[in-house]
Protein backbone atom coordinates (compact mmCIF):
# COMPACT_ATOMS: atom_id res chain seq x y z
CA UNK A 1 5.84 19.34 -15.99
CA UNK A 2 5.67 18.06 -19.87
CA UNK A 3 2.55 16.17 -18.86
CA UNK A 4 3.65 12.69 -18.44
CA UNK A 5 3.46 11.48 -15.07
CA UNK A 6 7.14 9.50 -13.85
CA UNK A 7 6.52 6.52 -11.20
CA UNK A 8 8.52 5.07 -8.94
CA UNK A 9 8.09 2.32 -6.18
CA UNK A 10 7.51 3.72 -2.56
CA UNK A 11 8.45 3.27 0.55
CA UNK A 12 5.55 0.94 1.94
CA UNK A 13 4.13 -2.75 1.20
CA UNK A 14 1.11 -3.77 2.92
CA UNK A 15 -0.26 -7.78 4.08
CA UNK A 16 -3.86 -7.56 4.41
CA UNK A 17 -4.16 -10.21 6.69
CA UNK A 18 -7.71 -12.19 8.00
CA UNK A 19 -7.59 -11.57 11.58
CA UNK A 20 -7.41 -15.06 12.45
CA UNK A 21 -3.54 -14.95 10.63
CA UNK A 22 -3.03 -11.63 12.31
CA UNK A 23 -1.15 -12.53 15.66
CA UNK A 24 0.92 -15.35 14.14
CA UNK A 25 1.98 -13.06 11.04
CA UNK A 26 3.14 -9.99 13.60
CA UNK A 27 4.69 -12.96 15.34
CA UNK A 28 6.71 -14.38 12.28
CA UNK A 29 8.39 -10.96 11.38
CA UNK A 30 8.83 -9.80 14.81
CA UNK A 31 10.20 -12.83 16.30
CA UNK A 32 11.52 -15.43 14.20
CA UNK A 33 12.84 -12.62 11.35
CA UNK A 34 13.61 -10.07 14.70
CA UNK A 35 12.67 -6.99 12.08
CA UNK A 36 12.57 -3.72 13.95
CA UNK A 37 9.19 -3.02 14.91
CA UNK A 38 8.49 1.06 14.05
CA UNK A 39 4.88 1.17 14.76
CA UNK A 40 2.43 -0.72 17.16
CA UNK A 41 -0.69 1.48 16.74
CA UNK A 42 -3.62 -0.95 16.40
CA UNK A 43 -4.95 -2.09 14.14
CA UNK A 44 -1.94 -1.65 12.22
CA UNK A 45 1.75 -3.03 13.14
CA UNK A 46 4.56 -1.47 10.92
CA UNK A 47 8.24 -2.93 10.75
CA UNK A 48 11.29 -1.99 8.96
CA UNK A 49 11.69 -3.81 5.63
CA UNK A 50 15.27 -2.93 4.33
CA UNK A 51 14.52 0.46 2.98
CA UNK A 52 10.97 -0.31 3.30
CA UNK A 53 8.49 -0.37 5.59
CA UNK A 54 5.94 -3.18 6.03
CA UNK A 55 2.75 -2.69 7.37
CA UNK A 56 0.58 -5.61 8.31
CA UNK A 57 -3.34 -4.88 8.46
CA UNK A 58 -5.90 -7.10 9.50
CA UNK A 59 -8.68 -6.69 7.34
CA UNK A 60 -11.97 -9.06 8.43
CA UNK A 61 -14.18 -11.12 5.45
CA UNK A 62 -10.50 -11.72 3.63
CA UNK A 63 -10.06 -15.63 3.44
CA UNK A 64 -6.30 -15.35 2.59
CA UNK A 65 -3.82 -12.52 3.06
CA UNK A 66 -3.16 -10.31 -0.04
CA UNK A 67 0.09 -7.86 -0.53
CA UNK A 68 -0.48 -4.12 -1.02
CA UNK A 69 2.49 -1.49 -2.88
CA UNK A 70 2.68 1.48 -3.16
CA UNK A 71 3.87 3.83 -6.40
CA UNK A 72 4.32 6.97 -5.90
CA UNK A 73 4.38 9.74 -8.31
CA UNK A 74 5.59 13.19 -9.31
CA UNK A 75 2.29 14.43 -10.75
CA UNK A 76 -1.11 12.66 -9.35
CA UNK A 77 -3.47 14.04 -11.97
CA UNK A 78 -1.23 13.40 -14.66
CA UNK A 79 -0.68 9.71 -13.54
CA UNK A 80 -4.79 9.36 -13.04
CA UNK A 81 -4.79 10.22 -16.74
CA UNK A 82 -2.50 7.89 -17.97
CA UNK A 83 -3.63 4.98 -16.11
CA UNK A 84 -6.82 6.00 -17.14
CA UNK A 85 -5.79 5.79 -20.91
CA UNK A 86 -3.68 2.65 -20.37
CA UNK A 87 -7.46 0.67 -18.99
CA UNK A 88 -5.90 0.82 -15.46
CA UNK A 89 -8.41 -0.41 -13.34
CA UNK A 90 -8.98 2.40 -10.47
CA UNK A 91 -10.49 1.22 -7.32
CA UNK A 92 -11.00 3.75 -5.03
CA UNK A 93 -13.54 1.92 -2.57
CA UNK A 94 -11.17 -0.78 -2.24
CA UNK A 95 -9.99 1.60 1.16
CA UNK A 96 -10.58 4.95 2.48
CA UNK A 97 -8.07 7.74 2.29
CA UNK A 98 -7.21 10.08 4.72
CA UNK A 99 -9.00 13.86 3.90
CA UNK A 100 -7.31 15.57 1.85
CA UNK A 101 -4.77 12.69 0.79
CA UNK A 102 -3.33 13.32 -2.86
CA UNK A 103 -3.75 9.60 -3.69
CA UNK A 104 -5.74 6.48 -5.39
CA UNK A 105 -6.02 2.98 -5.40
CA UNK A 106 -5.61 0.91 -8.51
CA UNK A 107 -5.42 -2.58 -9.77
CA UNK A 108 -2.48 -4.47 -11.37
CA UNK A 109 -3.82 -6.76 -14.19
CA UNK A 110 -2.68 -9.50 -11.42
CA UNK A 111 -5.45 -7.78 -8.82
CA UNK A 112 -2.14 -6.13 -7.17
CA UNK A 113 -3.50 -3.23 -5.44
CA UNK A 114 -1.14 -0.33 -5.63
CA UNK A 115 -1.48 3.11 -3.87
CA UNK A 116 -0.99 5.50 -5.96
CA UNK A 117 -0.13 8.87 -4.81
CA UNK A 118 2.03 12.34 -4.77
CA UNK A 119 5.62 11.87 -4.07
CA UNK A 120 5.53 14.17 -0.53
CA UNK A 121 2.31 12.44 0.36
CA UNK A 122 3.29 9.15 1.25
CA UNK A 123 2.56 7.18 4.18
């Protein structure tokens, strides 16, 4: 590794949803768009999304839904760093990682929040 950490886009995109939008926003892409459901584990549903896979969370206190990507990485310290020296916001509280879990949360300078985390680690 020379150091530099490489990023790419991942595999998942997240709505954070208030739960009163929940049930109609499961029902827009499972029934009008008919997207393959691949997950129904509550509180979480996940559908395929092309090559992706969308996961729609309902989160309560949210007033509108937000969108959630993630990045993934070949080198997770080495990314920390540079995000770090860029001014990258990091917001780890923003949601709690499984133990363990070679991964972060940051912030886009649009309030994007990105997962950040080691290329065999992702969701």
């Amino acid at each position: 590794m020379n150091g530099k950490a490489g990023f790419q886009g991942g595999r998942n995109i997240a709505l954070k949803v208030p739960p009163h939008q929940y049930e109609a926003t499961v029902g827009f892409y499972r029934d009008v768009l008919g997207l393959p459901q691949i997950e129904a584990g509550r509180p979480s549903m996940v559908f395929a999304f092309g090559a992706n896979q969308l996961w729609i969370d309902p989160v309560p206190g949210l007033s509108q839904a937000e969108t959630w990507l993630e990045v993934v990485t070949d080198d997770a310290s080495a990314a920390a760093e540079r995000l770090q020296a860029a001014g990258v916001v990091r917001c780890d509280e923003i949601e709690p990682l499984p133990e363990g879990f070679d991964a972060f949360w940051i912030s886009s300078p649009a309030q994007i929040i990105h997962l950040v985390c080691q290329e065999q680690e992702s969701m």
